[in-house]
C-alpha atoms as a PDB file:
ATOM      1  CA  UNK A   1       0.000   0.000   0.000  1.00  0.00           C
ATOM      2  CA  UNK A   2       1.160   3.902  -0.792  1.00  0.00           C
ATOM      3  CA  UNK A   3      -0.478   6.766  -0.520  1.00  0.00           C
ATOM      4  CA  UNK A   4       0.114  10.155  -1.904  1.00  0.00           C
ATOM      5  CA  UNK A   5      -1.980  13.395  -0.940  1.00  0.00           C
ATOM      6  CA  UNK A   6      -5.140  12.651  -2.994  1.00  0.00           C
ATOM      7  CA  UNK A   7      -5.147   9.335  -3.618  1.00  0.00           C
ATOM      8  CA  UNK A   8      -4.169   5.501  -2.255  1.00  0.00           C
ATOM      9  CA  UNK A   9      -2.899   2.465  -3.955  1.00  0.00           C
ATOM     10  CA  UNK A  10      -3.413  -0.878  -2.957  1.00  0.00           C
ATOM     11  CA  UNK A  11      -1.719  -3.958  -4.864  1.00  0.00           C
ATOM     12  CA  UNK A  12      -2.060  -7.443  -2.080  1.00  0.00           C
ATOM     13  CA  UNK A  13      -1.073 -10.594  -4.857  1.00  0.00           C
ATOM     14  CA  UNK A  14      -3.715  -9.296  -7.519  1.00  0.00           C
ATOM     15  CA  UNK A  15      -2.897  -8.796 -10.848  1.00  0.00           C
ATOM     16  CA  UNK A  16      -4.511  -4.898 -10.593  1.00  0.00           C
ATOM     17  CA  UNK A  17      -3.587  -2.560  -8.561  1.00  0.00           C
ATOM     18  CA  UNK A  18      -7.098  -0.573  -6.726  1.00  0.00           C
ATOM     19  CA  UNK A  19      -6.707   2.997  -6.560  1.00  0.00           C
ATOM     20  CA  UNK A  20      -8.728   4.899  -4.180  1.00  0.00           C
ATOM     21  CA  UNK A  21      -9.223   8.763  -4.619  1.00  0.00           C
ATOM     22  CA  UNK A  22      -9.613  10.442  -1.135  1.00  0.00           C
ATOM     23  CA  UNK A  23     -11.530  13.678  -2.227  1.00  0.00           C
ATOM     24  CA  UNK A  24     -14.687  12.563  -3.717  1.00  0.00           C
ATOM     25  CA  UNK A  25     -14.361   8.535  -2.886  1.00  0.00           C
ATOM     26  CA  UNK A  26     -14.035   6.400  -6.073  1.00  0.00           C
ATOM     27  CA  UNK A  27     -12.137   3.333  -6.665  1.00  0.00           C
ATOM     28  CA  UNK A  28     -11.050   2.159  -9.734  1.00  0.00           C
ATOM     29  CA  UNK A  29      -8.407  -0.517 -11.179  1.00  0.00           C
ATOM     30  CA  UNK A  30      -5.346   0.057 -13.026  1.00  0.00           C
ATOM     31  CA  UNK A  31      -2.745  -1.962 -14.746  1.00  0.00           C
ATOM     32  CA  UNK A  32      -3.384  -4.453 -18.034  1.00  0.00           C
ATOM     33  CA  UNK A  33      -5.042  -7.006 -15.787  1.00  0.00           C
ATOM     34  CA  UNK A  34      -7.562  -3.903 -15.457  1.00  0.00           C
ATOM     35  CA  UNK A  35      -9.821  -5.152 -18.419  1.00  0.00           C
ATOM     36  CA  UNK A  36     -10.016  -8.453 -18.032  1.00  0.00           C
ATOM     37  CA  UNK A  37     -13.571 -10.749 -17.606  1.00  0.00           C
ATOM     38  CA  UNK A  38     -14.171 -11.805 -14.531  1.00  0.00           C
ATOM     39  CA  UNK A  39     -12.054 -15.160 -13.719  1.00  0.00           C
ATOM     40  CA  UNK A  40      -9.598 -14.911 -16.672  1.00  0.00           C
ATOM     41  CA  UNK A  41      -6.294 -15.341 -15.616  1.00  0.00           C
ATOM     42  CA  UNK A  42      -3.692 -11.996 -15.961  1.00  0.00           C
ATOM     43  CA  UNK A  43      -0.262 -10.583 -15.616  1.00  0.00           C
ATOM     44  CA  UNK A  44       2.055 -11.607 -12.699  1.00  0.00           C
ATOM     45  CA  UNK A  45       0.578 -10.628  -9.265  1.00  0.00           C
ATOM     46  CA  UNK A  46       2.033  -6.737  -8.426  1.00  0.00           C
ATOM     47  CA  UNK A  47       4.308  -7.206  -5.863  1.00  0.00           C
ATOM     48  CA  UNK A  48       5.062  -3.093  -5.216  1.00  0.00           C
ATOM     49  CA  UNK A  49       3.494  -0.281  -6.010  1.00  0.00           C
ATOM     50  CA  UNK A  50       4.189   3.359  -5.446  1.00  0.00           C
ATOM     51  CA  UNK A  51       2.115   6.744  -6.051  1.00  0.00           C
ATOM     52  CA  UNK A  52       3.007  10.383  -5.959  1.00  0.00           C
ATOM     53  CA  UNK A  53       1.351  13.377  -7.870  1.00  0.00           C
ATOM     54  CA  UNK A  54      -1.102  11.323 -10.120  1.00  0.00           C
ATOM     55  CA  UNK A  55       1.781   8.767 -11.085  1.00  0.00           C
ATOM     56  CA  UNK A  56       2.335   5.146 -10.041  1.00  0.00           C
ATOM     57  CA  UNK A  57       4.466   2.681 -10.530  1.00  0.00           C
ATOM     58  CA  UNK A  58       3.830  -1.247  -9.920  1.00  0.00           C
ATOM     59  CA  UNK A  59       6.457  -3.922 -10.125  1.00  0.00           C
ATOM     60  CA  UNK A  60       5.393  -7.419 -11.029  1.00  0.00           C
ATOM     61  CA  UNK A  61       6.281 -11.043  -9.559  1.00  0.00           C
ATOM     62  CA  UNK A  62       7.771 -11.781 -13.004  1.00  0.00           C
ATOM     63  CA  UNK A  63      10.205  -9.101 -13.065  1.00  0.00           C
ATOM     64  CA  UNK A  64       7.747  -6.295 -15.329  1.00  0.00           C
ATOM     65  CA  UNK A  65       7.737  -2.885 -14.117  1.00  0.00           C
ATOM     66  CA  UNK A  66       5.384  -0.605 -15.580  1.00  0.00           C
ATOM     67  CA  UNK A  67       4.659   3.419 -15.212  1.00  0.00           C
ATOM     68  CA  UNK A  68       1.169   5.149 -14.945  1.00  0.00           C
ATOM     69  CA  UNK A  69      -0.881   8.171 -15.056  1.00  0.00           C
ATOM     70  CA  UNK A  70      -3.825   8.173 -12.870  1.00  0.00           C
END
């Protein structure tokens, strides 16, 4: 879990990471597991993820580290 001053990330062995926005209280998924049907199988669970000033960054079991604007 990170937080930055609007919103926090949350990433426990899923293959998305959640994003919650503190001001007006939505939650949303990011990363390319993100839009997939319920019970497909994804991307490498996200083992870290960080968020400052609307950008996160997740690193994967596998080794992938990807960059994101939310």
């Amino acid at each position: 879990m990170m937080f930055d001053t609007r919103r926090i990330a949350t990433a426990v062995g899923e293959d998305v990471v959640k994003v919650y926005d503190k001001a007006d209280g939505r939650q949303w998924d990011c990363g390319p597991g993100a839009d997939l049907e319920e019970g497909a199988t994804g991307p490498a669970a996200v083992e870290k993820v960080r968020i400052k000033d609307g950008y996160m960054v997740e690193g994967r079991k596998s080794g992938v580290v990807a960059a994101w604007s939310c």
